[in-house]
Protein backbone atom coordinates (compact mmCIF):
# COMPACT_ATOMS: atom_id res chain seq x y z
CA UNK A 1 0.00 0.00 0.00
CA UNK A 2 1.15 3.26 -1.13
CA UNK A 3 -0.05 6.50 0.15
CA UNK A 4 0.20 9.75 -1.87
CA UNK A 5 -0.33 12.98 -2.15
CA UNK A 6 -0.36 15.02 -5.76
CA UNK A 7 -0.02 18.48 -6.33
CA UNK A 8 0.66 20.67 -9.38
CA UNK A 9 1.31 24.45 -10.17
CA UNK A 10 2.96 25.74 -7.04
CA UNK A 11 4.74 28.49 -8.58
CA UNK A 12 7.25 28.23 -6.15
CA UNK A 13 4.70 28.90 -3.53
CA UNK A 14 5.56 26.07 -0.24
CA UNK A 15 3.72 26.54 2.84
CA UNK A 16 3.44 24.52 6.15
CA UNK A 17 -0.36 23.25 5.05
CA UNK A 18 1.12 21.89 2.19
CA UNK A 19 4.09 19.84 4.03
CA UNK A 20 1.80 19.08 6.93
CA UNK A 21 -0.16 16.47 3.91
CA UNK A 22 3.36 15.69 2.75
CA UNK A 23 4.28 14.10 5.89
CA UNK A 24 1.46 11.88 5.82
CA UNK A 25 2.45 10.40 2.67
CA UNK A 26 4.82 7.49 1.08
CA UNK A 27 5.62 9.54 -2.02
CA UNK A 28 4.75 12.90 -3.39
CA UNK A 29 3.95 13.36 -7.01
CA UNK A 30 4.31 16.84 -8.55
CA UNK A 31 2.71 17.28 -12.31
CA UNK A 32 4.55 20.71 -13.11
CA UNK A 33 4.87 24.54 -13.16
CA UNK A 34 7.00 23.59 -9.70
CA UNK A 35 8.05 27.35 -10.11
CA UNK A 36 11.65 26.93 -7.99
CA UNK A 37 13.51 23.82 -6.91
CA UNK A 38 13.09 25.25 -3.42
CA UNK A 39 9.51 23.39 -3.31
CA UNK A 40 10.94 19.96 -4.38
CA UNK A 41 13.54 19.92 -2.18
CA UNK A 42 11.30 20.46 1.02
CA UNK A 43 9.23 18.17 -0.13
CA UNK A 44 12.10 15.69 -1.05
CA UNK A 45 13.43 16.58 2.66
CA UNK A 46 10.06 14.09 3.89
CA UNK A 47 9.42 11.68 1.06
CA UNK A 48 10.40 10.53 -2.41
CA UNK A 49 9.28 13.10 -4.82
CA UNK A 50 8.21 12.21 -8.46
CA UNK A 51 7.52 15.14 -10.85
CA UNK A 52 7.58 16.58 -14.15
CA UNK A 53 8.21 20.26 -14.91
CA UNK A 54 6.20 22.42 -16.67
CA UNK A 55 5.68 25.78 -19.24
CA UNK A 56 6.61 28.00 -16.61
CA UNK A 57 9.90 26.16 -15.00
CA UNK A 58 13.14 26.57 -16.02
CA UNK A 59 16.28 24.87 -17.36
CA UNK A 60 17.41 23.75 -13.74
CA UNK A 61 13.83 22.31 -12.75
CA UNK A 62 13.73 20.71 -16.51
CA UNK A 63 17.33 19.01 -15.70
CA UNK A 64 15.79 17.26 -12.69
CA UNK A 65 12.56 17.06 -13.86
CA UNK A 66 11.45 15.00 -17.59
CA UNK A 67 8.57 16.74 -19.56
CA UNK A 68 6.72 12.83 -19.01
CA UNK A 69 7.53 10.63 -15.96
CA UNK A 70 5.84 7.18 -17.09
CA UNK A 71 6.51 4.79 -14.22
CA UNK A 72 4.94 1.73 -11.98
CA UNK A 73 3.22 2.31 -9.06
CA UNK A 74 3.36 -1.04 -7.41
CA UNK A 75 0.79 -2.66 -9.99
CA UNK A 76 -0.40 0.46 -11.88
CA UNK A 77 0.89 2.08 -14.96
CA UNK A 78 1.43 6.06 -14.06
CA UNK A 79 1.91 8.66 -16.44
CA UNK A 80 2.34 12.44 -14.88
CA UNK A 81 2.85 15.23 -17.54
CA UNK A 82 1.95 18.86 -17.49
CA UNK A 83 -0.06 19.82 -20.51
CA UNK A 84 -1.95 16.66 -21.14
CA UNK A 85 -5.54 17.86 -22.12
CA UNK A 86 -8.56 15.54 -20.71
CA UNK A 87 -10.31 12.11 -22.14
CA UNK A 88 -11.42 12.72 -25.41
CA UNK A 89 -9.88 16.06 -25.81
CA UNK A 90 -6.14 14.48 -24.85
CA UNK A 91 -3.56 17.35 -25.63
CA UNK A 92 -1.49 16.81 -29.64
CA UNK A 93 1.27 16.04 -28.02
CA UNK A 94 0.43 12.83 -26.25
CA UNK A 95 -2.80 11.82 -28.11
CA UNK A 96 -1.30 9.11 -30.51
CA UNK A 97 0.87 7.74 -27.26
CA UNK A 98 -1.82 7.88 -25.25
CA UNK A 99 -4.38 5.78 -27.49
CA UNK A 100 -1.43 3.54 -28.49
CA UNK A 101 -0.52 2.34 -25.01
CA UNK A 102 -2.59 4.22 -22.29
CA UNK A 103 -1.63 3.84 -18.62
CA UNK A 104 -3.85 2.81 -16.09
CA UNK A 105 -4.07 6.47 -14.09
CA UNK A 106 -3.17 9.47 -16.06
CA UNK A 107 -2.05 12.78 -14.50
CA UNK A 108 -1.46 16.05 -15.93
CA UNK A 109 -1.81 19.70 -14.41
CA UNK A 110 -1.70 23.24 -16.07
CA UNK A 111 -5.19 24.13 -15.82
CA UNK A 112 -5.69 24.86 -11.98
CA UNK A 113 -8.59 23.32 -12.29
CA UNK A 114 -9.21 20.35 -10.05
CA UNK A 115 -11.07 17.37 -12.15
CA UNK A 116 -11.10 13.94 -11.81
CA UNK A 117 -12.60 11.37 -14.50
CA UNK A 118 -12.40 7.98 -15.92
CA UNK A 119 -12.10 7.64 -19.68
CA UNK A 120 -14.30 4.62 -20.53
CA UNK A 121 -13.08 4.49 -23.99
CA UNK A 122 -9.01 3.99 -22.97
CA UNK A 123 -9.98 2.62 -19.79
CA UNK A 124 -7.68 4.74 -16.95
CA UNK A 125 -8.35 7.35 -14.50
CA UNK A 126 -7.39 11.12 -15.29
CA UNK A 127 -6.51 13.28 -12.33
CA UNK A 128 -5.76 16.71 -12.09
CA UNK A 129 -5.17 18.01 -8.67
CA UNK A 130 -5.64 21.86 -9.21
CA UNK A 131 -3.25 23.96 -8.12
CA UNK A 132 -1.72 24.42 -4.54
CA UNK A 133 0.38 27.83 -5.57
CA UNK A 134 -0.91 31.33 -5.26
CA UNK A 135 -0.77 32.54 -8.71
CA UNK A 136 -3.32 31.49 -11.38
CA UNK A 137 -6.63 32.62 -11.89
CA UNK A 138 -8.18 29.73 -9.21
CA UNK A 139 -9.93 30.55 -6.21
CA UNK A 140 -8.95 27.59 -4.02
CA UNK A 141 -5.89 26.27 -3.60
CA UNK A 142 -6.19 22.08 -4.09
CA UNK A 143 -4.13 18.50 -3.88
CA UNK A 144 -5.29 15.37 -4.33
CA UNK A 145 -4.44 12.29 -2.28
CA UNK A 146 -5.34 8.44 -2.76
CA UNK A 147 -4.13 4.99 -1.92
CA UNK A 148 -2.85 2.60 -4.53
CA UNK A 149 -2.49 -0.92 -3.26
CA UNK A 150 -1.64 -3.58 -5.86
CA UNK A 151 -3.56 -2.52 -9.15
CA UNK A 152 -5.96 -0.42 -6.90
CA UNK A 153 -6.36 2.88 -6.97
CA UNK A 154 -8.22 3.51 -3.61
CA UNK A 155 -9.25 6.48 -1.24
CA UNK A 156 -9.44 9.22 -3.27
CA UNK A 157 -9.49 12.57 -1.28
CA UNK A 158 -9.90 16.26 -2.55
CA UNK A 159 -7.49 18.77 0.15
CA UNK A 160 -8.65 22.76 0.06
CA UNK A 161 -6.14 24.36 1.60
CA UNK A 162 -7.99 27.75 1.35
CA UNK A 163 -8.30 30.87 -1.07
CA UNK A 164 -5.37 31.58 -2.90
């Protein structure tokens, strides 16, 4: 059983409400616009961080940081990128991979807006988290945490951590 938390779009923004859920969790997953390595490396100071950067971060955040992060999560195929659109409306850049071999949870950010949905037709689960930063045009600052144990994908929970 593997606990985590997922956040996008924190601008560089890192806060004490944000590493309070970090704590509570096996591994952190970040799905871009990290905004300064400052924020990974607090969160890397509690748990193992995966992460991809995004349109906003720079060349040291893209060294650390791929554009996709594809990867097993004890039994279930992961893949985390930025700009990755939503089921049936998948972004260009991704749409042939993604129909080709599609994962069995699918994570992108870049919108700030918190959505969760299942795409019947490729079969997997699309999360965005939202954003947890302070710039962006949303009102609430979100995360997303859930359970995966074997090839389940378990305990879903939507965080508010308040108005941006």
């Amino acid at each position: 059983m593997t606990k985590i938390l997922l956040l996008s779009d924190t601008h560089g923004h890192m806060d004490e409400a944000i590493l309070k859920y970090a704590a509570q969790a096996d591994e952190i997953w970040h799905a871009g616009d990290i905004g300064s390595l400052v924020v990974t490396d607090a969160l890397k100071a509690l748990k193992r961080v995966r992460g991809v950067h995004g349109n906003i971060d720079d060349h040291m955040i893209q060294r650390e940081f791929p554009e996709n992060n594809r990867f097993m999560c004890e039994e279930v195929d992961v893949w985390i990128t930025h700009i990755g659109g939503y089921p049936n409306r998948y972004d260009v850049r991704i749409r042939e991979e993604i129909r080709n071999n599609p994962p069995k949870l699918f994570i992108c950010g870049h919108s700030h807006i918190l959505k969760v949905m299942y795409d019947k037709k490729l079969e997997l689960l699309h999360m965005n988290p939202g954003a947890c930063g302070k710039h962006g045009f949303h009102q609430v600052r979100t995360m997303l945490r859930f359970v995966i144990n074997g090839d389940r994908i378990t305990d879903l929970e939507v965080i508010e951590l308040g108005k941006r």
